[in-house]
C-alpha atoms as a PDB file:
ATOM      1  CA  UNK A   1      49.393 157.621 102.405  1.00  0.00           C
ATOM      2  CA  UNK A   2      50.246 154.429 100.802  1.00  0.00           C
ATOM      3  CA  UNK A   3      50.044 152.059 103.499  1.00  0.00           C
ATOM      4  CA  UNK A   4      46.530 153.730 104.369  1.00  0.00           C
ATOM      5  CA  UNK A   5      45.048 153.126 101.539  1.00  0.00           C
ATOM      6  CA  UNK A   6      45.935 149.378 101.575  1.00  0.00           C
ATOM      7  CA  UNK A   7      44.793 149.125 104.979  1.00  0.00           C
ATOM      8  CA  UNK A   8      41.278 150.448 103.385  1.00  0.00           C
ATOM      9  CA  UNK A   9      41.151 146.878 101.498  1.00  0.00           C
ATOM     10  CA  UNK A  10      41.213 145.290 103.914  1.00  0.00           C
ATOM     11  CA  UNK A  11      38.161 143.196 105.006  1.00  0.00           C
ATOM     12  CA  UNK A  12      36.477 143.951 101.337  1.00  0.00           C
ATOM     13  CA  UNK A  13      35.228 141.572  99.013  1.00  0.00           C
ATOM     14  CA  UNK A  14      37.522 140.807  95.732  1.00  0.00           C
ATOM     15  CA  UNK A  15      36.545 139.383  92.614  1.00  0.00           C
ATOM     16  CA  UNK A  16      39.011 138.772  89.839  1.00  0.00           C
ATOM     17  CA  UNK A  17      38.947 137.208  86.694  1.00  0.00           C
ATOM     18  CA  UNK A  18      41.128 135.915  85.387  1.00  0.00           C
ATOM     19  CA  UNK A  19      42.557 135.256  88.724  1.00  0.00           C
ATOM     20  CA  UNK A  20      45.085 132.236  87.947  1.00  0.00           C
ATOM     21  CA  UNK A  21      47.250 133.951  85.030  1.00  0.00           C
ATOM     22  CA  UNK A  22      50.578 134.897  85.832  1.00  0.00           C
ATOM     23  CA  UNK A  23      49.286 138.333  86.354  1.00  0.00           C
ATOM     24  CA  UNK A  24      46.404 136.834  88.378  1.00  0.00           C
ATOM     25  CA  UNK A  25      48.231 134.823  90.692  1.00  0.00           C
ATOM     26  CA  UNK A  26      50.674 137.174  91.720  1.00  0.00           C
ATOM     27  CA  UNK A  27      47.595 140.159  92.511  1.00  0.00           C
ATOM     28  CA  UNK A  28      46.078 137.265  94.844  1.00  0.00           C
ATOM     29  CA  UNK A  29      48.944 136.978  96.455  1.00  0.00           C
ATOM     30  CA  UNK A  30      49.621 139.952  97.726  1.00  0.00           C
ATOM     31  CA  UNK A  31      45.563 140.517  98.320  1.00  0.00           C
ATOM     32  CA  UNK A  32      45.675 137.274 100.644  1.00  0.00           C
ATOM     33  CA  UNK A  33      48.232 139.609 102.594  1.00  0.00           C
ATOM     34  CA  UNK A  34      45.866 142.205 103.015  1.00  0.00           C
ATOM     35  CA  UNK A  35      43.279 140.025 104.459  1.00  0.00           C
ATOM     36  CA  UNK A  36      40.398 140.164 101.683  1.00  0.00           C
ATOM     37  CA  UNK A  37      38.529 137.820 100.731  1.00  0.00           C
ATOM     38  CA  UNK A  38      39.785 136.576  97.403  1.00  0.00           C
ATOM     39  CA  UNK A  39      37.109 135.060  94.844  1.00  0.00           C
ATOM     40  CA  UNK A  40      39.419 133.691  91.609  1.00  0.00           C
ATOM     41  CA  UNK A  41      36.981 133.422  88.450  1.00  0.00           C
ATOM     42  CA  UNK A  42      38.740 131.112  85.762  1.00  0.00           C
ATOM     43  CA  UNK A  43      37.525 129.669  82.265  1.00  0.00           C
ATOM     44  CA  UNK A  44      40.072 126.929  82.904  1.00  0.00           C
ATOM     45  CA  UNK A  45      38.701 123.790  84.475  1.00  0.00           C
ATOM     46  CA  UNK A  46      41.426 122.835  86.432  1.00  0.00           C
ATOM     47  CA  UNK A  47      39.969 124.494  90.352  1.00  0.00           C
ATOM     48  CA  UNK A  48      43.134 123.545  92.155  1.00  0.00           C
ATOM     49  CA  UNK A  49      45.250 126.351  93.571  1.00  0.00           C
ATOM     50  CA  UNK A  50      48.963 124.868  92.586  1.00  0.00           C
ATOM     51  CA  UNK A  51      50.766 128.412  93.653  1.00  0.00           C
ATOM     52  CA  UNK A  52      48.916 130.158  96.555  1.00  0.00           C
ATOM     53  CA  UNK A  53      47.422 129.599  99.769  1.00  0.00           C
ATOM     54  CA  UNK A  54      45.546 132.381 101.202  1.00  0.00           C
ATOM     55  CA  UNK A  55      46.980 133.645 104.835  1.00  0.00           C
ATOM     56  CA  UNK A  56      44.031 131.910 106.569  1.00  0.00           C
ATOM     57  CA  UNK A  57      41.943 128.583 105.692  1.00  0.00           C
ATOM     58  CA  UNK A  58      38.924 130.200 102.640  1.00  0.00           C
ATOM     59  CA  UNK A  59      40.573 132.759 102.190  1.00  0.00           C
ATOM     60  CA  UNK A  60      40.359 132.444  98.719  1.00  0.00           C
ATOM     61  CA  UNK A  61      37.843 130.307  96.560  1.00  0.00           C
ATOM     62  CA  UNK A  62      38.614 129.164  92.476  1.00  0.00           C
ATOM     63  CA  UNK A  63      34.927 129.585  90.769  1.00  0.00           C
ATOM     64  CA  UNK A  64      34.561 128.203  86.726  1.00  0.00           C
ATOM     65  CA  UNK A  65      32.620 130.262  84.814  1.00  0.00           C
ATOM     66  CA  UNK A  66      32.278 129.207  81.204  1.00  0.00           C
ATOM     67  CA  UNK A  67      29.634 131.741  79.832  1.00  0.00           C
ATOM     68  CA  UNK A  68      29.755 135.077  80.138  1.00  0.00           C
ATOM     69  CA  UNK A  69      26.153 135.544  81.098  1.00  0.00           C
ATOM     70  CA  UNK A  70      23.914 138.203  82.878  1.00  0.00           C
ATOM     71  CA  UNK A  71      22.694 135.527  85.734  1.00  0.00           C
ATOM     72  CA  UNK A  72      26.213 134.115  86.271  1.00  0.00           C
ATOM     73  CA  UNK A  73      28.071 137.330  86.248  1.00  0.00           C
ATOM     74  CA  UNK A  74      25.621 138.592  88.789  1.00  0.00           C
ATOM     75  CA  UNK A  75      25.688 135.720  91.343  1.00  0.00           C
ATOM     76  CA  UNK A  76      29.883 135.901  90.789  1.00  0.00           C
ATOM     77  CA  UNK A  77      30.033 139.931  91.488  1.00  0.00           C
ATOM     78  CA  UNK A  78      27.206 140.057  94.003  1.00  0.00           C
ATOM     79  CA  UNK A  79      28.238 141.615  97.418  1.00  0.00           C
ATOM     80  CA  UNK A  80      31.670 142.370  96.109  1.00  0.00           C
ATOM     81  CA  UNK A  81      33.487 145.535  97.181  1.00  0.00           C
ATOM     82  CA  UNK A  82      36.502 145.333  94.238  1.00  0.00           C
ATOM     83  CA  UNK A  83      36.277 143.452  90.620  1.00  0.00           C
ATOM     84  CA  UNK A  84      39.548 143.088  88.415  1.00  0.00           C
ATOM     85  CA  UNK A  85      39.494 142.064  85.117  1.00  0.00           C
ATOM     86  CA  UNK A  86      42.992 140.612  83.735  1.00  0.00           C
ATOM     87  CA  UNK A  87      41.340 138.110  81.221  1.00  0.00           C
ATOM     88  CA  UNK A  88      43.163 138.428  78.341  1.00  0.00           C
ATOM     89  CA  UNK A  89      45.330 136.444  75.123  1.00  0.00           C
ATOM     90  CA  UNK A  90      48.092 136.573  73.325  1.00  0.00           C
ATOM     91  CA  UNK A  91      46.737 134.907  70.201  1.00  0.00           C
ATOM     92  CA  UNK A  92      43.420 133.986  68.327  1.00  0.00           C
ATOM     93  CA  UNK A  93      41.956 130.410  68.542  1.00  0.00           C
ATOM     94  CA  UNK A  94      38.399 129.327  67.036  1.00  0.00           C
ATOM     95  CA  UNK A  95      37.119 129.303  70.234  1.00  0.00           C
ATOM     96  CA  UNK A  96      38.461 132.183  71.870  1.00  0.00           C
ATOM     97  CA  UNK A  97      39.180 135.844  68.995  1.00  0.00           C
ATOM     98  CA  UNK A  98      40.687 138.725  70.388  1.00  0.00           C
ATOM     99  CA  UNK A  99      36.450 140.693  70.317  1.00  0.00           C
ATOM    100  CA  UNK A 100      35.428 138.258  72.465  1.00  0.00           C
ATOM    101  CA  UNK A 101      37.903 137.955  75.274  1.00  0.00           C
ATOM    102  CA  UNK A 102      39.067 141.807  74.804  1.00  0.00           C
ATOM    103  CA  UNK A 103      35.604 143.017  74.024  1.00  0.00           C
ATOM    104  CA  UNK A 104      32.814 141.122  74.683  1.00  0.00           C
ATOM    105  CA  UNK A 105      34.280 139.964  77.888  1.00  0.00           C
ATOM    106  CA  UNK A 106      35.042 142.890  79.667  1.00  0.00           C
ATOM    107  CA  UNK A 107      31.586 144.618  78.279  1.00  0.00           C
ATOM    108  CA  UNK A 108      29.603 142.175  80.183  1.00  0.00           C
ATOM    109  CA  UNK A 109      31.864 142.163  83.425  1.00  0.00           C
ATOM    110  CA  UNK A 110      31.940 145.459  83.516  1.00  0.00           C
ATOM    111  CA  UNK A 111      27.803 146.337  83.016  1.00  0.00           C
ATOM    112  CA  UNK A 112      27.850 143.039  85.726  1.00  0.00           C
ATOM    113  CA  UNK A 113      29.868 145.703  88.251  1.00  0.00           C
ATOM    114  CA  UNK A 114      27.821 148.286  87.296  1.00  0.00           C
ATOM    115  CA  UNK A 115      24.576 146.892  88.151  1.00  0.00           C
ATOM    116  CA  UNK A 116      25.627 144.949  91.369  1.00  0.00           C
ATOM    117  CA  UNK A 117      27.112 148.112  92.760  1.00  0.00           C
ATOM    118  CA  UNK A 118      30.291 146.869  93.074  1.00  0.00           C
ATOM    119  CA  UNK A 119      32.089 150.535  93.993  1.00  0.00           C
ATOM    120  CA  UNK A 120      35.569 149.656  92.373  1.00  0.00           C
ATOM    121  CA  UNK A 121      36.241 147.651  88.499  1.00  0.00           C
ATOM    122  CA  UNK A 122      39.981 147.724  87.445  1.00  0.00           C
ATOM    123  CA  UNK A 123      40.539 146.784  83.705  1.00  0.00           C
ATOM    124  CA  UNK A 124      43.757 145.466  82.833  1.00  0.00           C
ATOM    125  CA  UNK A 125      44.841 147.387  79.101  1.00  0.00           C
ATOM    126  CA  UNK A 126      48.105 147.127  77.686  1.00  0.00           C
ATOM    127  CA  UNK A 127      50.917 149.839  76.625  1.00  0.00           C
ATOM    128  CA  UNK A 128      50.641 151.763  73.074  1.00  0.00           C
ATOM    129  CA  UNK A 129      47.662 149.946  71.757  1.00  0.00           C
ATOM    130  CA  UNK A 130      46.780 153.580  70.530  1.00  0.00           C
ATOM    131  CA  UNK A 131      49.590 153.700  68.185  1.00  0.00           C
ATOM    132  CA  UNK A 132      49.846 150.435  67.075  1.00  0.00           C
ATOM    133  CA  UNK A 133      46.616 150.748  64.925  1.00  0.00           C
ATOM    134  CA  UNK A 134      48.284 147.943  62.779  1.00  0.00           C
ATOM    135  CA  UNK A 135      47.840 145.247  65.275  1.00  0.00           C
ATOM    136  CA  UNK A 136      44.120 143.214  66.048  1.00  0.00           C
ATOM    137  CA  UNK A 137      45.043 142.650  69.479  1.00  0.00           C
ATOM    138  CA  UNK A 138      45.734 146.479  70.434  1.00  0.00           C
ATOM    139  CA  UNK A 139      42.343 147.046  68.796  1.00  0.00           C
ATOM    140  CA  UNK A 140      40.556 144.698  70.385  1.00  0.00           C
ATOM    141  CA  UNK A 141      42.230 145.863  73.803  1.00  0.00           C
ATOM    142  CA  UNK A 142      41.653 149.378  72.488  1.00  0.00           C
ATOM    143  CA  UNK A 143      37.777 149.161  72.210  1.00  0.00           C
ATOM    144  CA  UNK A 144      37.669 146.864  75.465  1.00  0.00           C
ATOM    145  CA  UNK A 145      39.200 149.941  77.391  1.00  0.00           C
ATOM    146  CA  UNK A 146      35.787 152.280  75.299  1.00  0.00           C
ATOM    147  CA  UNK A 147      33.282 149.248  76.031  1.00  0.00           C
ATOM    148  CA  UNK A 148      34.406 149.280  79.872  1.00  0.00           C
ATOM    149  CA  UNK A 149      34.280 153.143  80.097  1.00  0.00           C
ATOM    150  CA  UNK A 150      31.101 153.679  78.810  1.00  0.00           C
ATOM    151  CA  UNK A 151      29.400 150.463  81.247  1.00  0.00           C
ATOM    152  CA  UNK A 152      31.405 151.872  84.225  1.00  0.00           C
ATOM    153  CA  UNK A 153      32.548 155.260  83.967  1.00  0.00           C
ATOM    154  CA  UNK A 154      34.286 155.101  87.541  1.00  0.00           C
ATOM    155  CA  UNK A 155      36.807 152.545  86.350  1.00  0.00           C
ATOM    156  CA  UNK A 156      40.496 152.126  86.686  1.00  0.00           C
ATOM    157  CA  UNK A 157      42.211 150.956  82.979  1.00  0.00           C
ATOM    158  CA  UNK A 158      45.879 149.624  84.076  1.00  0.00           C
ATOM    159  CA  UNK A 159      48.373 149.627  80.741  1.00  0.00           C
ATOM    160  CA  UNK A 160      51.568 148.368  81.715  1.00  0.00           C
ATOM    161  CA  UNK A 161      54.428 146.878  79.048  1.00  0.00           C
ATOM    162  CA  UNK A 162      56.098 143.780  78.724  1.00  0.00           C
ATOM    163  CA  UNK A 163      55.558 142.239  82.213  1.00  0.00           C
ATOM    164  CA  UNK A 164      58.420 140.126  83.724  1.00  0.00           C
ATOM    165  CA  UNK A 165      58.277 137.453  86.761  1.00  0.00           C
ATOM    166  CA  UNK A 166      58.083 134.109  88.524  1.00  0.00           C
ATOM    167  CA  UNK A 167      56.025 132.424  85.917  1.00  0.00           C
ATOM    168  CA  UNK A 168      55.723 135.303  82.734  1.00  0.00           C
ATOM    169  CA  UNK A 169      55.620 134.166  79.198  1.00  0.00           C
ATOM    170  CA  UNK A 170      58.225 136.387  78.131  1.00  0.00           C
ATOM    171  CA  UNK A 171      61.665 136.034  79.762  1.00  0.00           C
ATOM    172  CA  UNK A 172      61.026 132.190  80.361  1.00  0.00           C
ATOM    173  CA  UNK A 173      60.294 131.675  76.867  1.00  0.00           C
ATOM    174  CA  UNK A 174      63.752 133.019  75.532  1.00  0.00           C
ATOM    175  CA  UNK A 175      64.836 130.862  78.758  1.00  0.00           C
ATOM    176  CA  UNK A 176      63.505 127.982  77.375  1.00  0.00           C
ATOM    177  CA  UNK A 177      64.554 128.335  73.806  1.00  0.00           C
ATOM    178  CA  UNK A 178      68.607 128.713  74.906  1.00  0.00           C
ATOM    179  CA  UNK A 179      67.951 125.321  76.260  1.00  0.00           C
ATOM    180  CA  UNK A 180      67.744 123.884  72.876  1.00  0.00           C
ATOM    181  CA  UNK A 181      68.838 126.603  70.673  1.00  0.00           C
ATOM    182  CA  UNK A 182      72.409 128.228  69.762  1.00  0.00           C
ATOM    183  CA  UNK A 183      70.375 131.239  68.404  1.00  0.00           C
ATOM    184  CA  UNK A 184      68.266 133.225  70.075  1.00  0.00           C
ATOM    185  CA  UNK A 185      65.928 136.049  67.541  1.00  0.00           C
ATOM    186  CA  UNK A 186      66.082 139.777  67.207  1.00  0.00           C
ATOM    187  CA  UNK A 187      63.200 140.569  65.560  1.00  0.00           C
ATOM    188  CA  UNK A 188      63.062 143.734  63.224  1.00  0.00           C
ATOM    189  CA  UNK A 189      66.916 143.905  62.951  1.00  0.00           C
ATOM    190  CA  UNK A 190      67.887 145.255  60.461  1.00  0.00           C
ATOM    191  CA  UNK A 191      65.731 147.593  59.304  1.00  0.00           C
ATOM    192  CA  UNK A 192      64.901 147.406  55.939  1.00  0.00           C
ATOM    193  CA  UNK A 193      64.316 150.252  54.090  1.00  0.00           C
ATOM    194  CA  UNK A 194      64.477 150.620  49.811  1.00  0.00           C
ATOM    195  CA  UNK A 195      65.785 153.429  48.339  1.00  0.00           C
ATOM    196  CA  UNK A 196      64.656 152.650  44.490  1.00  0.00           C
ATOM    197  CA  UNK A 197      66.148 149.026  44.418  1.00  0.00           C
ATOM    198  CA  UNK A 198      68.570 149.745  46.779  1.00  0.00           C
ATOM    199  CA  UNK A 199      67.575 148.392  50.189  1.00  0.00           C
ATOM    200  CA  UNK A 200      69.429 150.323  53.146  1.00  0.00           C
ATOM    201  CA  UNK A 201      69.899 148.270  56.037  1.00  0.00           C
ATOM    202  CA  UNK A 202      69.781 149.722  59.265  1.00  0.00           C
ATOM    203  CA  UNK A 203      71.287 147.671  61.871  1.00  0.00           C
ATOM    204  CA  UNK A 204      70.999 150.307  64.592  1.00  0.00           C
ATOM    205  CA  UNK A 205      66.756 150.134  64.265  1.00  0.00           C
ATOM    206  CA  UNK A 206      66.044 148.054  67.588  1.00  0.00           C
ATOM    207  CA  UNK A 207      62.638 146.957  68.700  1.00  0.00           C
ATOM    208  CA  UNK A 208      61.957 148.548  72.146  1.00  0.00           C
ATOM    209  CA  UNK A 209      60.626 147.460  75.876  1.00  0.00           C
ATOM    210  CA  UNK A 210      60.464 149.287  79.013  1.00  0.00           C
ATOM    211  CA  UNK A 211      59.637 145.884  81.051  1.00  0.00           C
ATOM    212  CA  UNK A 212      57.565 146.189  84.282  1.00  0.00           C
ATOM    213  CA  UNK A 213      58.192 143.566  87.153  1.00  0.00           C
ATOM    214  CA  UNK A 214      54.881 142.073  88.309  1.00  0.00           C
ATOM    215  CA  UNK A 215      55.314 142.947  91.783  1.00  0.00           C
ATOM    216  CA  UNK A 216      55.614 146.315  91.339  1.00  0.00           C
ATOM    217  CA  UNK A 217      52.538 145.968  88.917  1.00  0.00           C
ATOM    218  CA  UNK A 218      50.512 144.388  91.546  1.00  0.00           C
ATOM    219  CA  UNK A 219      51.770 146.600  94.251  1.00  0.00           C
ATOM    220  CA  UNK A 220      50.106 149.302  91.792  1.00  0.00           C
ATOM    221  CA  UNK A 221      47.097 147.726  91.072  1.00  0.00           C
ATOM    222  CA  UNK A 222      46.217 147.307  95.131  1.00  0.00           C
ATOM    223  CA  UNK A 223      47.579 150.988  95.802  1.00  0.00           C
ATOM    224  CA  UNK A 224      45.291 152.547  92.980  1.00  0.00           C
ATOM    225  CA  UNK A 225      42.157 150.604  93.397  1.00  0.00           C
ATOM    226  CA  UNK A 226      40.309 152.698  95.403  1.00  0.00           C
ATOM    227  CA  UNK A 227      40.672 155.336  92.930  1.00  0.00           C
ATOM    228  CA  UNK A 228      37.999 156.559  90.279  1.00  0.00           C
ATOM    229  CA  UNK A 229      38.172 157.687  86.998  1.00  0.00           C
ATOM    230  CA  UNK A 230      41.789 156.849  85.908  1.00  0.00           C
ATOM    231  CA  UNK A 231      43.824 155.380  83.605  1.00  0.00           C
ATOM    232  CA  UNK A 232      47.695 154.501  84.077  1.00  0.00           C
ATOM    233  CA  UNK A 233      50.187 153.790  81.437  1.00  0.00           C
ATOM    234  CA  UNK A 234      52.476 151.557  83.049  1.00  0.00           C
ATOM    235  CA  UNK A 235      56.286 150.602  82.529  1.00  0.00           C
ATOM    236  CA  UNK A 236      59.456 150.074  84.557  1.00  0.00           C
ATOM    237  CA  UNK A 237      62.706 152.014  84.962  1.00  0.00           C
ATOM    238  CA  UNK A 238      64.935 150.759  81.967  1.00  0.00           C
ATOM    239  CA  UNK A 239      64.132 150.818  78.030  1.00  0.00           C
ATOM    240  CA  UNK A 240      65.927 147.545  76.664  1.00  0.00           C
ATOM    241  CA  UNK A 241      66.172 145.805  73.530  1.00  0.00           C
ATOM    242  CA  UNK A 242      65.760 142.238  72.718  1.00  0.00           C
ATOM    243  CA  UNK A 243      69.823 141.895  72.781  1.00  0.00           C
ATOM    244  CA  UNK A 244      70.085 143.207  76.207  1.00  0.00           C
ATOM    245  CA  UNK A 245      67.404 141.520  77.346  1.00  0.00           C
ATOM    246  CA  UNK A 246      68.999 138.172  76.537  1.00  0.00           C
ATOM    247  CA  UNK A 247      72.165 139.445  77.967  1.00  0.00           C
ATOM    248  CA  UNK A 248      70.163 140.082  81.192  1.00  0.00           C
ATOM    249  CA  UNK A 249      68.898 135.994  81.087  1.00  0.00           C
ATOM    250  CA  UNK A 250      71.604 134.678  79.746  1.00  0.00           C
ATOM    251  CA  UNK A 251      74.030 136.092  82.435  1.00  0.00           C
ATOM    252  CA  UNK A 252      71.472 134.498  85.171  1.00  0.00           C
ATOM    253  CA  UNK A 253      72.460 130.249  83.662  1.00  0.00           C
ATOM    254  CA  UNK A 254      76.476 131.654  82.478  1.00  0.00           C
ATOM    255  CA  UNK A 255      75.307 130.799  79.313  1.00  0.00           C
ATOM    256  CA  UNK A 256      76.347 132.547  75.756  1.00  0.00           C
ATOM    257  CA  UNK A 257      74.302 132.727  72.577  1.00  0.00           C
ATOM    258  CA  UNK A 258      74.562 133.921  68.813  1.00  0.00           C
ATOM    259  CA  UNK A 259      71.937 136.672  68.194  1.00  0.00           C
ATOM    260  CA  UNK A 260      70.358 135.939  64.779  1.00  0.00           C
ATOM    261  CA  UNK A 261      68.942 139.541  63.327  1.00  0.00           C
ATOM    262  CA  UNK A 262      65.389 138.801  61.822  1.00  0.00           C
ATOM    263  CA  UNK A 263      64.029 141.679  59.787  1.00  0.00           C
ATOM    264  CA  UNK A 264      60.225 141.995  59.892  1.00  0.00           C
ATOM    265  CA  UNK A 265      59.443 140.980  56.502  1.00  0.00           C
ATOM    266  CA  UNK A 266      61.381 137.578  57.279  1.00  0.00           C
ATOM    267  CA  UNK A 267      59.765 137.226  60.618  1.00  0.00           C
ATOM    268  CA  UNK A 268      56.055 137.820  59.451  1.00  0.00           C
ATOM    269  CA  UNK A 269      56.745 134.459  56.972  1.00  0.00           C
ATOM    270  CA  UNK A 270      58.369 132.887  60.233  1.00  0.00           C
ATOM    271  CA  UNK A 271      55.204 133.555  62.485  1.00  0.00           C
ATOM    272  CA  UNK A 272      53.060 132.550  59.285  1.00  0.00           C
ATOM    273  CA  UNK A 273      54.354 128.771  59.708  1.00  0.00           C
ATOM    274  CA  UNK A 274      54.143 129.066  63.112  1.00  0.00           C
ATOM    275  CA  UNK A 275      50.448 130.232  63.704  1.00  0.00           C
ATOM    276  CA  UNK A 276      49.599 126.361  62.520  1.00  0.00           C
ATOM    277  CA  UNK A 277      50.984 125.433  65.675  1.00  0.00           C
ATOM    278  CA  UNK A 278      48.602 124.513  69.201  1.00  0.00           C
ATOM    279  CA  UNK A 279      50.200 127.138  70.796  1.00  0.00           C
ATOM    280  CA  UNK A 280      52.313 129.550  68.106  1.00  0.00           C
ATOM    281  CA  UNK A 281      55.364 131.021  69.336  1.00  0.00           C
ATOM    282  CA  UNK A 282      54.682 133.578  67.231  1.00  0.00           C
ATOM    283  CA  UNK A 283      51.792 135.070  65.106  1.00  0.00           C
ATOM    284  CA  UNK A 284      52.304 137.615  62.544  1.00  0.00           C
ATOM    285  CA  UNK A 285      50.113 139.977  64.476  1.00  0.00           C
ATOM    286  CA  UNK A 286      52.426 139.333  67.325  1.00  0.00           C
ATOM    287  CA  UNK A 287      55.054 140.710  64.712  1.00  0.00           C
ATOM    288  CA  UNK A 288      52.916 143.983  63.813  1.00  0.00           C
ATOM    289  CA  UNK A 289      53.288 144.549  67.401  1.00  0.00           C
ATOM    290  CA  UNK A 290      56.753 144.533  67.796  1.00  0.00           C
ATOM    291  CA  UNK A 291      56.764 147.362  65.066  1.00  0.00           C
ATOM    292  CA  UNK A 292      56.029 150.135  67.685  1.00  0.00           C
ATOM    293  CA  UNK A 293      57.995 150.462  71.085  1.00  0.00           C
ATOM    294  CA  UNK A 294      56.659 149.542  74.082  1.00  0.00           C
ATOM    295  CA  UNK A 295      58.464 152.570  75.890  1.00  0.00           C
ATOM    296  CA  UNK A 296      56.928 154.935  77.938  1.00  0.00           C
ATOM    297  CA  UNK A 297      58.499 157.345  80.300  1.00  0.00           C
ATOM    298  CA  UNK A 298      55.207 158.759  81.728  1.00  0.00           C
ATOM    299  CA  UNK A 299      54.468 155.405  82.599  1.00  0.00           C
ATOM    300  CA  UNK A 300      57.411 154.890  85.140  1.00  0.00           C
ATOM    301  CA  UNK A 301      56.647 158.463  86.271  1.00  0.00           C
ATOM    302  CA  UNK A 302      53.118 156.655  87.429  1.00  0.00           C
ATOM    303  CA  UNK A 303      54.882 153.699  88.462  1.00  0.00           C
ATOM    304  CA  UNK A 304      56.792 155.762  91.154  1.00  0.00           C
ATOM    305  CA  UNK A 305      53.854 157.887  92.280  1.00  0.00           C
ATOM    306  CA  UNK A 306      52.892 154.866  93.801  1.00  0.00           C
ATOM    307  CA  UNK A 307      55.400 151.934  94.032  1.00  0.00           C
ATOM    308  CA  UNK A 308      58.485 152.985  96.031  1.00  0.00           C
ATOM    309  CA  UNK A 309      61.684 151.740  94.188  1.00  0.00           C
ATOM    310  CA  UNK A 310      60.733 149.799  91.139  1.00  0.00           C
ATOM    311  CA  UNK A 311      62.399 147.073  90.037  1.00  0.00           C
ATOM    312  CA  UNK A 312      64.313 146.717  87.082  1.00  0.00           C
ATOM    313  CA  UNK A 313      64.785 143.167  84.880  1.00  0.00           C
ATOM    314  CA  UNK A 314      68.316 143.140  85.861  1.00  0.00           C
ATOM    315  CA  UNK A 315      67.538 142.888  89.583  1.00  0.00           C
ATOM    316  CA  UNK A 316      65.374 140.607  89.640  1.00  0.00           C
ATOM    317  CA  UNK A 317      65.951 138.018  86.985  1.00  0.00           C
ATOM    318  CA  UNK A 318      68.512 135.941  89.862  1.00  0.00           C
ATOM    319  CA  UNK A 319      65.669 135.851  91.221  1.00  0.00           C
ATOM    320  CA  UNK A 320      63.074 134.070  89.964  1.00  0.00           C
ATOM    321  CA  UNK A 321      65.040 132.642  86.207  1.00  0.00           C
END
């Protein structure tokens, strides 16, 4: 049933936003193999398609769109069969806050779908935004997922965890910082909790993933788009901490590190200096993230239904690290 329902793609018109992320490129991929016809919608300027090539010559085509209006939104979804939406950020900038890109964003690309007739919108969420209420990116990607159900009721909302891969921001970043740095950071070890002045550590508190490899994700995403009405919460086959996900890269370059325990108090003063930076490596709402697992086992349970053999970060880190 599987294969049919790819073969059903094929031929159709597919829009998708946000179509040269790491997520992005890897879904167009794997469409070009299908034989669609690919339109990438970007906010970035650069049009130039460094990592794909479609399977035959226009294939796909890059399109700018810089705002989010009714007339361009119409003339980008017109005629299409299938719109994604994987816009999305990791941190606020002037320019670009988490209602806008999370909210905003997917309102008007979704009501865009709605009117055009497109037949199929997928919504990229993320993992546990309902329980960490702390956090203003899981609202903001919260009330995206209400804002898209209301304009499109037939939609697919995708919530995978961490996701790992050629290009992600997540394994190649603690790459990257064993490069230059003997230490690498567990965040939210120790636990700190005060018992009158007393304050009990709790080494054994570790901050939980259940990554999800992007080709199984975008194997998902093309095997569930037909669907209607659904959403997913998405994650792979093993829960890991920080500490064993270094192990997992640093076994890939033969390379040891010291693991430097950073409780959450000390890491929200950390991320505080940091969020000055261009590009932060780490915001103190990234930190009021980390305070909730990212685990799921309903969401491999999903994962299976339609992916056969899912990949774990151990397997494929050779691979692509």
């Amino acid at each position: 049933s599987k294969k049919k329902m790819n073969e059903k793609i094929s031929g159709k018109k597919v829009v998708v936003f946000g179509g040269k992320g790491f997520i992005g490129s890897h879904l167009v991929n794997l469409l070009c193999k299908n034989s669609c016809q690919v339109d990438i919608i970007t906010r970035s300027d650069n049009k130039k398609l460094d990592f794909f090539l479609g399977s035959e010559p226009g294939q796909v085509s890059v399109k700018k769109i810089d705002k989010f209006s009714e007339n361009q939104l119409d003339s980008l979804v017109k005629n299409a069969d299938i719109v994604f939406n994987l816009i999305g950020i990791l941190y606020e900038k002037k320019k670009k806050t988490f209602s806008d890109v999370h909210v905003n964003i997917p309102r008007e690309i979704a009501s865009a779908a709605k009117r055009n007739g497109v037949r199929n919108f997928i919504h990229l969420s993320a993992l546990n935004i309902e329980k960490s209420i702390t956090s203003l990116y899981s609202n903001s990607k919260l009330l995206g997922e209400e804002v898209v159900r209301e304009k499109f009721p037939n939609c697919v909302i995708l919530r995978p965890s961490v996701v790992f891969g050629k290009r992600d921001s997540f394994t190649n970043f603690f790459l990257s910082m064993s490069n230059f740095s003997p230490f690498l950071p567990i965040i939210g070890t120790p636990e700190i909790k005060k018992k009158g002045l007393i304050p009990i550590l709790n080494f054994a508190k570790k901050v939980r993933f259940q990554p999800i490899y992007v080709g199984d994700l975008v194997s998902f995403m093309i095997n569930t788009c037909l669907l209607k009405k659904k959403i997913f919460d998405l994650s792979g086959p093993t829960v890991q901490s920080f500490d064993e996900i270094f192990d997992i890269i640093l076994n890939c370059k033969k390379r040891k590190r010291l693991y430097l325990p950073i409780p959450f108090f000390l890491a929200r003063i950390l991320a505080l200096f940091m969020e000055i930076m261009p590009k932060p490596l780490l915001t103190r709402d990234q930190v009021r993230l980390l305070e909730y697992d990212n685990v799921s086992s309903k969401g491999f349970e999903n994962l299976k239904q339609f992916v056969k053999n899912p990949s774990s970060l151990k397997t494929i880190a050779e691979t692509y690290l």
